[in-house]
N, C-alpha and C. Protein backbone atom coordinates (compact mmCIF):
# COMPACT_ATOMS: atom_id res chain seq x y z
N UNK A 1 -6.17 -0.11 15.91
CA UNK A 1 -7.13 -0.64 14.97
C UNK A 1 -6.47 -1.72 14.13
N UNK A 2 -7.03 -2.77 14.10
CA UNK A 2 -6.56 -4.20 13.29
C UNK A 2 -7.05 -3.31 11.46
N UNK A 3 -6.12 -3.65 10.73
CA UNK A 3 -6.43 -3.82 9.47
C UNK A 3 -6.30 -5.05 8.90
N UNK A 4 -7.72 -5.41 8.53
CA UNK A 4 -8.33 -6.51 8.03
C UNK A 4 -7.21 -7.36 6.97
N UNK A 5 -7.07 -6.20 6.21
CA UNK A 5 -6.64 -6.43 5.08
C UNK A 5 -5.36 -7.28 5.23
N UNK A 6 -4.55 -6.96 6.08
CA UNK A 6 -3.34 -7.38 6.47
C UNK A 6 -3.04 -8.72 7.38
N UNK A 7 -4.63 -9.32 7.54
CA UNK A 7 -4.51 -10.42 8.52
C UNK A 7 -4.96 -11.60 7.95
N UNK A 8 -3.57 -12.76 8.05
CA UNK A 8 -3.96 -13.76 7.07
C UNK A 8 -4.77 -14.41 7.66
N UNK A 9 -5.70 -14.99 6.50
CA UNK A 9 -6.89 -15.95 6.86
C UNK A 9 -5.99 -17.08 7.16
N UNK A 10 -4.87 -17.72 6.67
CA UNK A 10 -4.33 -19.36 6.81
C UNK A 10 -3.61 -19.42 8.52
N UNK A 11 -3.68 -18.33 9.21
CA UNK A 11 -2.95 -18.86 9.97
C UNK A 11 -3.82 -18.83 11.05
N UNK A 12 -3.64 -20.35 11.58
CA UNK A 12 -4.66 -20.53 12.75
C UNK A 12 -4.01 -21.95 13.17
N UNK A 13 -4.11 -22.48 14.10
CA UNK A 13 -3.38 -23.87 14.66
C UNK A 13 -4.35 -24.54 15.24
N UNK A 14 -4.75 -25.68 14.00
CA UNK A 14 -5.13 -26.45 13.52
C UNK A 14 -5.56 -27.75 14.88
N UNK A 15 -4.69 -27.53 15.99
CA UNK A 15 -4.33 -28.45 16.99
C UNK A 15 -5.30 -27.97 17.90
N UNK A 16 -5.88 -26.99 18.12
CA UNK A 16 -6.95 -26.35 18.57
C UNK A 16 -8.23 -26.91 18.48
N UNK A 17 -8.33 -27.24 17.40
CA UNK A 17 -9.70 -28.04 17.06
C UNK A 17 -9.79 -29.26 17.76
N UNK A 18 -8.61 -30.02 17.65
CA UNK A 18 -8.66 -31.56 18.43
C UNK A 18 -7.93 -31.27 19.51
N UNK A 19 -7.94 -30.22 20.15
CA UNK A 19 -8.16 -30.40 21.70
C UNK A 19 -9.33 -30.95 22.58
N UNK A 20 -10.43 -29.94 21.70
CA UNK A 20 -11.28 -30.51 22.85
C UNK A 20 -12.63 -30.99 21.66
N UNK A 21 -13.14 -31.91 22.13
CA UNK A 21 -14.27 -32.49 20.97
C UNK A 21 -15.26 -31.24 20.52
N UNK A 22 -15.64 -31.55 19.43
CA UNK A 22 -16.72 -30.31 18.61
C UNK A 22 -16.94 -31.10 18.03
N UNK A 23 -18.51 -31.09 18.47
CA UNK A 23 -19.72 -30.87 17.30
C UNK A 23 -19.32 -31.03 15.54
N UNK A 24 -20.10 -31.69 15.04
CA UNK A 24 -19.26 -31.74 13.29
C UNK A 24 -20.15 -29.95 13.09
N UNK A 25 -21.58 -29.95 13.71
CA UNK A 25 -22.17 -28.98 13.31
C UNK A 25 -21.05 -27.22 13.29
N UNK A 26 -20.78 -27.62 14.93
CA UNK A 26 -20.13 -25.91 15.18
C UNK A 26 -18.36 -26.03 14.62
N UNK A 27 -17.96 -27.22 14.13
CA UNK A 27 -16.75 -27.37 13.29
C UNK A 27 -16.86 -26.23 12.00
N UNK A 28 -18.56 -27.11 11.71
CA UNK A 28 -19.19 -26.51 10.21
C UNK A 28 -19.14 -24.94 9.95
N UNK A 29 -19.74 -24.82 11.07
CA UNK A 29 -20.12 -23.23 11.39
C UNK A 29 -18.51 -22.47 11.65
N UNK A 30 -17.55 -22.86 12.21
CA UNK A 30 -16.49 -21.97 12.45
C UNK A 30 -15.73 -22.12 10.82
N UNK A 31 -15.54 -23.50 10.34
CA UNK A 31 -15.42 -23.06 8.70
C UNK A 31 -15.77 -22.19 8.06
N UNK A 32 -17.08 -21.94 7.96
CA UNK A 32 -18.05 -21.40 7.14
C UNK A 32 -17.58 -19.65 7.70
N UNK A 33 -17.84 -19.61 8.88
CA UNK A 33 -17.35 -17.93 9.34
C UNK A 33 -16.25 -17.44 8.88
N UNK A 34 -15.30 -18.89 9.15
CA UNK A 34 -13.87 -18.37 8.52
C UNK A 34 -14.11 -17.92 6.85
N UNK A 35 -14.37 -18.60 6.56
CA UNK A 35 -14.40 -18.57 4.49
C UNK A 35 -15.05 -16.80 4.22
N UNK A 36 -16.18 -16.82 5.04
CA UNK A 36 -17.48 -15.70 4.87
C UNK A 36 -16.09 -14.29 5.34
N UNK A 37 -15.93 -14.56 6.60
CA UNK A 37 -14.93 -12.96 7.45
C UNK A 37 -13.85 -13.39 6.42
N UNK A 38 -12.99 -13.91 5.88
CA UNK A 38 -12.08 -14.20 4.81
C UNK A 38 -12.51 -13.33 3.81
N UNK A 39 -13.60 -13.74 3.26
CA UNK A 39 -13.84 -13.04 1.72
C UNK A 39 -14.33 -11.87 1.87
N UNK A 40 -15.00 -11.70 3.30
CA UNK A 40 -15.34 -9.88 3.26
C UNK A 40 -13.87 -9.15 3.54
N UNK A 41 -13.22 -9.92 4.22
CA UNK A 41 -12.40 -9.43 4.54
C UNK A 41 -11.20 -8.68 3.50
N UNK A 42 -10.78 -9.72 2.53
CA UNK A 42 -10.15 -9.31 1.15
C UNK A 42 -11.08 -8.59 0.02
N UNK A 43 -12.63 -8.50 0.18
CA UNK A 43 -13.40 -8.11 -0.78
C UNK A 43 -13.17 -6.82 -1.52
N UNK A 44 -12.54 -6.03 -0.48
CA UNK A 44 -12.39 -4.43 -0.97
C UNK A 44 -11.79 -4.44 -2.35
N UNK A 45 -12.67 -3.88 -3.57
CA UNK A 45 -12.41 -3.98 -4.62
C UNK A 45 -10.85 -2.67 -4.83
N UNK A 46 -10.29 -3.29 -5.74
CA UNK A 46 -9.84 -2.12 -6.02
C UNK A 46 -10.04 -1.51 -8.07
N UNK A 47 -9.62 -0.36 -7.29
CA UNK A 47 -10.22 0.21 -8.86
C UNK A 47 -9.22 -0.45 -9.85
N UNK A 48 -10.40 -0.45 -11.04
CA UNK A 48 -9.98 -1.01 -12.57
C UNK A 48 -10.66 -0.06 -13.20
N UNK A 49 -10.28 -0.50 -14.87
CA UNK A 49 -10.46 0.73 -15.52
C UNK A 49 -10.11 1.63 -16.03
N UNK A 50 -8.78 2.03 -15.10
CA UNK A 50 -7.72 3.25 -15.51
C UNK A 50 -7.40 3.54 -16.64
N UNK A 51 -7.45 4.54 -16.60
CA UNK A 51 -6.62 5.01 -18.22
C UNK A 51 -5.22 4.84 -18.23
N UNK A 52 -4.87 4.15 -19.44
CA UNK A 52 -3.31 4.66 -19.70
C UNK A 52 -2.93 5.78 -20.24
N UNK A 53 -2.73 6.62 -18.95
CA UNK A 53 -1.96 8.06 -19.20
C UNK A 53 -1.51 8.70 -17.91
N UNK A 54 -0.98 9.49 -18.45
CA UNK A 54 -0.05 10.70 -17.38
C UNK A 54 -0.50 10.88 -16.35
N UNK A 55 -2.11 11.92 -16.52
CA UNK A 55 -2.83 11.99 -15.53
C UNK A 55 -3.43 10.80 -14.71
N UNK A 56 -3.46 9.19 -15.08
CA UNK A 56 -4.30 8.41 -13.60
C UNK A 56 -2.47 8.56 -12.78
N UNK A 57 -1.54 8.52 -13.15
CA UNK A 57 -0.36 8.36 -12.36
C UNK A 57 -0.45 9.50 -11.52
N UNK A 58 -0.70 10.06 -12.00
CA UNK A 58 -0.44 11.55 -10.97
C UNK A 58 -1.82 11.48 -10.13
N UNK A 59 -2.95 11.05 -10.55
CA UNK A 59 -3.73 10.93 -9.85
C UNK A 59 -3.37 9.57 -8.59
N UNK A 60 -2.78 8.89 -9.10
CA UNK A 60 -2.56 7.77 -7.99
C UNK A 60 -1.12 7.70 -6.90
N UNK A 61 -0.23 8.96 -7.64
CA UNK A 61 0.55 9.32 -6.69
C UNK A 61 -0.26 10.20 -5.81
N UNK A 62 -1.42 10.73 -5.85
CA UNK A 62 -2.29 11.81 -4.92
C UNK A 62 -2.28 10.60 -3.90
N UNK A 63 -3.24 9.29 -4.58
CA UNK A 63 -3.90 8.55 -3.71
C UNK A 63 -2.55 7.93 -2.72
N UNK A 64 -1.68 7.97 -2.85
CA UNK A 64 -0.69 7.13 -2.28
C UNK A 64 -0.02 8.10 -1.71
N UNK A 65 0.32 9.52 -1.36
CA UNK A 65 -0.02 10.42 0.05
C UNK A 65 -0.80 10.61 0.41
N UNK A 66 -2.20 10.06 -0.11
CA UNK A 66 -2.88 10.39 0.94
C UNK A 66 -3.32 9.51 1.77
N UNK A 67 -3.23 8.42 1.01
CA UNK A 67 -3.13 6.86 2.00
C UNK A 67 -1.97 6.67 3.51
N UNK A 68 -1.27 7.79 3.02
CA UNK A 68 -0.01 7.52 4.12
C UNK A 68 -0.22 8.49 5.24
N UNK A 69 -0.91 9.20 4.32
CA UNK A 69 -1.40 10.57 5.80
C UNK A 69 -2.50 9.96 6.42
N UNK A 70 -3.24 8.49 5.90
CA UNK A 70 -4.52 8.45 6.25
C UNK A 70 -4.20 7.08 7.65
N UNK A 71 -2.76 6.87 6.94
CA UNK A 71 -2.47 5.29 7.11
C UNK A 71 -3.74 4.06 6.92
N UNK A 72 -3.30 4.24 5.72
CA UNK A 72 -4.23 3.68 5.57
C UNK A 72 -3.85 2.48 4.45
N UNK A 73 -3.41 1.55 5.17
CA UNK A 73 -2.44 0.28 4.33
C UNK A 73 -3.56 -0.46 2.91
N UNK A 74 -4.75 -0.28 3.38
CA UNK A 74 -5.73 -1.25 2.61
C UNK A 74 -5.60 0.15 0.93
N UNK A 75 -5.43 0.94 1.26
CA UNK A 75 -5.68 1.92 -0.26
C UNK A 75 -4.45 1.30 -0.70
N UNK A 76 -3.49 1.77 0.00
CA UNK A 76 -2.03 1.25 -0.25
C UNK A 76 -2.09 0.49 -1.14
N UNK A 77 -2.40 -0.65 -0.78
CA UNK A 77 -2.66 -2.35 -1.33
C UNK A 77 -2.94 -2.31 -2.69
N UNK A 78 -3.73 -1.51 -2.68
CA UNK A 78 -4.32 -0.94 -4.40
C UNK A 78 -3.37 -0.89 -5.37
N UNK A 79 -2.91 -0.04 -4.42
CA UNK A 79 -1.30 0.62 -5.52
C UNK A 79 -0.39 -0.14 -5.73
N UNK A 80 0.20 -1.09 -4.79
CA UNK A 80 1.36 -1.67 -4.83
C UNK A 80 0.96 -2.78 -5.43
N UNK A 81 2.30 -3.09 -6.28
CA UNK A 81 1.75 -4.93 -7.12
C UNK A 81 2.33 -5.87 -5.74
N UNK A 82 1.86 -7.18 -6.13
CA UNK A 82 2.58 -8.07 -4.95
C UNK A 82 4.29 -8.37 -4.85
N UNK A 83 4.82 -7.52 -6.10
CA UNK A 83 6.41 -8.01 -6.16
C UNK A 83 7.29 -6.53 -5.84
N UNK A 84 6.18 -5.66 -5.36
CA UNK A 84 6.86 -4.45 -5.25
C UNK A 84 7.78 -4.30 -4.24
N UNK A 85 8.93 -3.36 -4.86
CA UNK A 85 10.30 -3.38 -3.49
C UNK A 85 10.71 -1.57 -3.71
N UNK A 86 10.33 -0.98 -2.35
CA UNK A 86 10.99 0.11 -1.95
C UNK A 86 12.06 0.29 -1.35
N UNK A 87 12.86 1.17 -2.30
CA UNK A 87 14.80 1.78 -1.71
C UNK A 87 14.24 2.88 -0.94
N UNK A 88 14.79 2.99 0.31
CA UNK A 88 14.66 4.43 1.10
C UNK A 88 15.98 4.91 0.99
N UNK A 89 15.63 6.41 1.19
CA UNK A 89 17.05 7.08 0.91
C UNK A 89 17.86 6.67 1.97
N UNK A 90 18.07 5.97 2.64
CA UNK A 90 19.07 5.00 3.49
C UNK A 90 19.97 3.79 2.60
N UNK A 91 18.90 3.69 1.23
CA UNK A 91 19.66 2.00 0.89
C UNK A 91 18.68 1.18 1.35
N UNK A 92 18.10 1.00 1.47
CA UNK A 92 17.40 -0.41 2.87
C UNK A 92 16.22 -0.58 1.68
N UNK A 93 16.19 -2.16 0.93
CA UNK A 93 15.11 -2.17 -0.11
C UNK A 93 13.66 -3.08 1.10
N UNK A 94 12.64 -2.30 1.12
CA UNK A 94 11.21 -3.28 1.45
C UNK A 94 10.78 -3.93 0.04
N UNK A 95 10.19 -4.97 1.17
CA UNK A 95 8.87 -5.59 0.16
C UNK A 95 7.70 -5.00 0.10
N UNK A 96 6.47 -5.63 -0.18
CA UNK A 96 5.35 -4.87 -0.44
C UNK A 96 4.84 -5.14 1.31
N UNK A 97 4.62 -6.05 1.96
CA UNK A 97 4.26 -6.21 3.44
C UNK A 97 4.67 -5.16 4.17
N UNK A 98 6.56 -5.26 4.16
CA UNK A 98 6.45 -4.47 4.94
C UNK A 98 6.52 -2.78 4.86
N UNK A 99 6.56 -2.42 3.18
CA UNK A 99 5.81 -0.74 3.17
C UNK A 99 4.53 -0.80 3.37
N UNK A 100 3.24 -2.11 3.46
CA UNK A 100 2.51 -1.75 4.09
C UNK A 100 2.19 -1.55 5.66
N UNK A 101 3.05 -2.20 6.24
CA UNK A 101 3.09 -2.10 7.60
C UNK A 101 3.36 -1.03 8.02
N UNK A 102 4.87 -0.68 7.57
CA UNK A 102 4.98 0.82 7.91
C UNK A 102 4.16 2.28 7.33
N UNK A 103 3.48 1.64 6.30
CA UNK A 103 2.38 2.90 6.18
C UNK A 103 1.18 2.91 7.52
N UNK A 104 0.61 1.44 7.43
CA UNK A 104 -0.06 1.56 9.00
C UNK A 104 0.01 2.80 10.31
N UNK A 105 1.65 2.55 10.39
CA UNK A 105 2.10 3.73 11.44
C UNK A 105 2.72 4.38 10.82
N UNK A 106 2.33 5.13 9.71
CA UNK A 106 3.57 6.08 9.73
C UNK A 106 3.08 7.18 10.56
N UNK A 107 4.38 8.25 10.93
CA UNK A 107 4.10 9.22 11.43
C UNK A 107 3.08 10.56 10.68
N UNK A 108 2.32 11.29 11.75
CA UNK A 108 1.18 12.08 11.11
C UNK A 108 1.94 13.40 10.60
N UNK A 109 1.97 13.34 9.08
CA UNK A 109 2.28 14.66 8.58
C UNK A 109 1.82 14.54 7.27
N UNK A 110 2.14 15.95 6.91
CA UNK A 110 1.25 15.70 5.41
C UNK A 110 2.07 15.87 4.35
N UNK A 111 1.70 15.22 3.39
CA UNK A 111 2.78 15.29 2.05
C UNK A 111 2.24 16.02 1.00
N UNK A 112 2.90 17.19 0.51
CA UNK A 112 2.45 17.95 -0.58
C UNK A 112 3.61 17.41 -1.68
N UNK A 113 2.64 17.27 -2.42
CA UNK A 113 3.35 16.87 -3.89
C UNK A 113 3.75 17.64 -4.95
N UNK A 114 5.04 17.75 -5.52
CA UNK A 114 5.13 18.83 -6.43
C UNK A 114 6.25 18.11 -7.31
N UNK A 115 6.44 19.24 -8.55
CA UNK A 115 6.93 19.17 -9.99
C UNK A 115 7.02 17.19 -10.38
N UNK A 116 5.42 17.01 -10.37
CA UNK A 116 5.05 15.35 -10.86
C UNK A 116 5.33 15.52 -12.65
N UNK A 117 6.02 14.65 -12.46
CA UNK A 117 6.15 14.60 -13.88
C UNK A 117 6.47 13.13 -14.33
N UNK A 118 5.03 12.51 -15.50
CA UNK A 118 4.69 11.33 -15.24
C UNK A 118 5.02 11.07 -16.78
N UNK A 119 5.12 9.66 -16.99
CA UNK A 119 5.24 9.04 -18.33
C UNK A 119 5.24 7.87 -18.63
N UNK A 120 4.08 7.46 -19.70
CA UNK A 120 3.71 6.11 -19.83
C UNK A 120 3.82 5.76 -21.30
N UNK A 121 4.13 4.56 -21.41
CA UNK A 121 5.12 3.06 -22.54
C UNK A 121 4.17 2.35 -22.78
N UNK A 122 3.10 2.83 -22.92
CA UNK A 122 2.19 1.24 -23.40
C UNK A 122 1.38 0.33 -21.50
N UNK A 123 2.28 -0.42 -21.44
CA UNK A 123 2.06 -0.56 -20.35
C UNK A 123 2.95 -0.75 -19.39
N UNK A 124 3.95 0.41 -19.85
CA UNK A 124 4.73 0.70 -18.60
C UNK A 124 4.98 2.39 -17.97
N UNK A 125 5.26 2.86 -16.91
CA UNK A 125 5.00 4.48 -16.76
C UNK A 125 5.90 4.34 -15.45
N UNK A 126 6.44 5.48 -15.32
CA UNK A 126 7.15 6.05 -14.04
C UNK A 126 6.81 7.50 -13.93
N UNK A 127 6.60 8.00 -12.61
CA UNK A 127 6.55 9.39 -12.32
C UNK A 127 7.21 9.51 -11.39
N UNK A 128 8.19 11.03 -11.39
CA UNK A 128 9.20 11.59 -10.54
C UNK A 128 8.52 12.78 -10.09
N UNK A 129 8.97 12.82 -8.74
CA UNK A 129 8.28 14.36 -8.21
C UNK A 129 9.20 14.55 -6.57
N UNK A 130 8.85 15.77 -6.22
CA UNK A 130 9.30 15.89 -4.75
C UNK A 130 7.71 16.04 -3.43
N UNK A 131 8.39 14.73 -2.57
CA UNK A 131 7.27 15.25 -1.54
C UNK A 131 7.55 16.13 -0.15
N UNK A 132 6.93 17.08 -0.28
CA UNK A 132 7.61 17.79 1.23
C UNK A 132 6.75 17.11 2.00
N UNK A 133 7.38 16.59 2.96
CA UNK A 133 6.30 16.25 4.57
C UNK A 133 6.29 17.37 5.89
N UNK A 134 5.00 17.92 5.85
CA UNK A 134 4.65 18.93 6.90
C UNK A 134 4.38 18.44 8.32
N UNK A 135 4.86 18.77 9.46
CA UNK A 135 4.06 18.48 10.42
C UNK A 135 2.37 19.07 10.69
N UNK A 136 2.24 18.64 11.86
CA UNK A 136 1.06 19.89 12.36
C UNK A 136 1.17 20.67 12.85
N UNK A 137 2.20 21.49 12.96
CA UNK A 137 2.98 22.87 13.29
C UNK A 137 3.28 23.70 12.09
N UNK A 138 3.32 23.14 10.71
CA UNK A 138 3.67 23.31 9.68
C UNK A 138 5.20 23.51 9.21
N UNK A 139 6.16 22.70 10.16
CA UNK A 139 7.47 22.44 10.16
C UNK A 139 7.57 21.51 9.00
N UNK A 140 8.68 21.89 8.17
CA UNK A 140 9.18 20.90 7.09
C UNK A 140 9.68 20.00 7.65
N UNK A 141 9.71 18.52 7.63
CA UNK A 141 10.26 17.50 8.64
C UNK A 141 10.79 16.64 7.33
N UNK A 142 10.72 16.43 6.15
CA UNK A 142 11.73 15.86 5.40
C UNK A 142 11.01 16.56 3.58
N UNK A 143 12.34 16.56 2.93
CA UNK A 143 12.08 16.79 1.31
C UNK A 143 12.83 15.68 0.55
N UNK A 144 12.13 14.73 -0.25
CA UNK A 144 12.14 13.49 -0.66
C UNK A 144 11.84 13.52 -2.21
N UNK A 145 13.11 13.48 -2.97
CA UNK A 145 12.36 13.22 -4.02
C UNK A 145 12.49 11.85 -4.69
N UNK A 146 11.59 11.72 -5.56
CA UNK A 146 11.31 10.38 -5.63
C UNK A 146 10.79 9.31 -7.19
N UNK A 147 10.88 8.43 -7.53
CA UNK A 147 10.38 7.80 -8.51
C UNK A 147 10.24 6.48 -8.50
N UNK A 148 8.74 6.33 -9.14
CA UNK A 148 7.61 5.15 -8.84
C UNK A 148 7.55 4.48 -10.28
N UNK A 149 7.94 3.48 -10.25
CA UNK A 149 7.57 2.52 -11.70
C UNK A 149 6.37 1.59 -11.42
N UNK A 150 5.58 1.91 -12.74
CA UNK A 150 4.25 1.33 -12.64
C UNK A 150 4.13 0.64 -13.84
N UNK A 151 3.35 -1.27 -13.66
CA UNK A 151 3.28 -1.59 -14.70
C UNK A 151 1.46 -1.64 -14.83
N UNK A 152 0.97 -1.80 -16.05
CA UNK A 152 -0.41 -1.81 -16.54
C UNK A 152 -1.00 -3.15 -16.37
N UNK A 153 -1.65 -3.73 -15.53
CA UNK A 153 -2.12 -5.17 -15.49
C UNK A 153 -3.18 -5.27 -14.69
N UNK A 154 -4.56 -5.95 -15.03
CA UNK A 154 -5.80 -6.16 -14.60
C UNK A 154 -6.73 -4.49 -14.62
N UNK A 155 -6.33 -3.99 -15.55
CA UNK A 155 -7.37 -2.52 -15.51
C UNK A 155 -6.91 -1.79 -14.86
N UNK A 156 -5.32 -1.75 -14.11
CA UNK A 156 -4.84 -1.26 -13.26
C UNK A 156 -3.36 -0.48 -13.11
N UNK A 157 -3.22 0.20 -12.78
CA UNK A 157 -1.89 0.91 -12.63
C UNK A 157 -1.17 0.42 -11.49
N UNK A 158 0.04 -0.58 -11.42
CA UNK A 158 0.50 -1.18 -10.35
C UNK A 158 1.89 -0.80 -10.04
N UNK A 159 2.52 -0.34 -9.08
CA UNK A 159 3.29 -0.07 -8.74
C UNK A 159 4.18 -0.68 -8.60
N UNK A 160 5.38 -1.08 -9.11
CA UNK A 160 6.39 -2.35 -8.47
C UNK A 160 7.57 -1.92 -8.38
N UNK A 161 7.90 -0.76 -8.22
CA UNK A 161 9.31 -0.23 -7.69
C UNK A 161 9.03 0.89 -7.28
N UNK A 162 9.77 1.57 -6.28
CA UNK A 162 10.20 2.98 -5.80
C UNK A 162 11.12 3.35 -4.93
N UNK A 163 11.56 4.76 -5.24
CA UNK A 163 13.12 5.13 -4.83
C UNK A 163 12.92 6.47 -4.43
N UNK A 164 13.45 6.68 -3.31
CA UNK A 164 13.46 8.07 -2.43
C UNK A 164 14.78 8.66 -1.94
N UNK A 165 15.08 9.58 -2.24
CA UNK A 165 16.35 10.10 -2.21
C UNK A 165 16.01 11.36 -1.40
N UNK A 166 16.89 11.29 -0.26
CA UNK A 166 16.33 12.77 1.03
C UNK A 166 17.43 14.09 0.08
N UNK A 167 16.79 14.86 0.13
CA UNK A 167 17.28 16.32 -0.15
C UNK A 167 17.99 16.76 0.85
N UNK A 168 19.28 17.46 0.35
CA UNK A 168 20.18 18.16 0.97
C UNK A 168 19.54 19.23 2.17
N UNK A 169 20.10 19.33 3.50
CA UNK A 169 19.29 20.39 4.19
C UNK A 169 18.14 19.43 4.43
N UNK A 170 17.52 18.98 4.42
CA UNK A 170 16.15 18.13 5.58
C UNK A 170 16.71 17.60 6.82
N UNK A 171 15.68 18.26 7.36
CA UNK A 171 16.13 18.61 8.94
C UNK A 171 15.73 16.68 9.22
């Protein structure tokens, strides 16, 4: 499945067009589709509004396992600001592209969230917690604990750092 969200409208080669003659009309018309599938395409609002407090963090660390169990990069998107950079407990820092890419595929297991413990500065907040990831066997397949810095901007709780550290004993 293509996610929309992730496919830039600018890239297209331009040299295509003056290959072969077109119509100014169906020039018009493939503009116009582009602009229209463009803006539906990025339209997906994301929520504003949030409260500044404890609970939307913990509520939006919900949304952000469950986006990963869902793979589901476009919720993702929500969460993450555009300058966000994830440390995996390897060392290895991402950008925001490519933790959305790899949420796309991540592997299917589920993340239960526990001892969240969140705290917000005005408009700044971090929450620490551990996620166990279950298979569908109900095998523990990694224990991760972890902390997410979020800043407050456009009605929104934005994510722009996070750090995962694997627990001793994960298989």
């Amino acid at each position: 499945m293509v996610n929309l969200h992730m496919v830039p409208c600018t890239d297209y080669d331009e040299t295509v067009f003056a290959r072969k003659p077109v119509g100014w009309n169906v020039r018009y018309a493939m503009w116009l589709w582009l602009l229209i599938f463009c803006g539906v395409a990025y339209a997906a609002p994301c929520p504003a509004g949030q409260t500044k407090d404890e609970d939307a963090l913990v509520q939006i660390e919900k949304t952000w396992a469950n986006s990963l169990e869902q793979r589901d990069a476009a919720a993702l998107g929500c969460i993450l600001a555009d300058e966000f950079q994830d440390t995996d407990p390897q060392g290895s820092v991402f950008d925001r592209n490519t933790t959305l890419v790899k949420a796309a595929n991540h592997r299917p297991v589920h993340h239960e969230l526990q001892e969240l413990r969140a705290h917000v500065y005005g408009d700044f907040g971090y929450i620490r917690g551990l996620a166990t990831a279950v298979d569908a066997s109900g095998k523990v397949v990694a224990k991760v604990r972890f902390t997410d810095i979020y800043v407050y901007r456009d009605q929104r709780w934005q994510a722009v750092a996070a750090h995962e550290s694997m627990l001793p004993g994960t298989p």
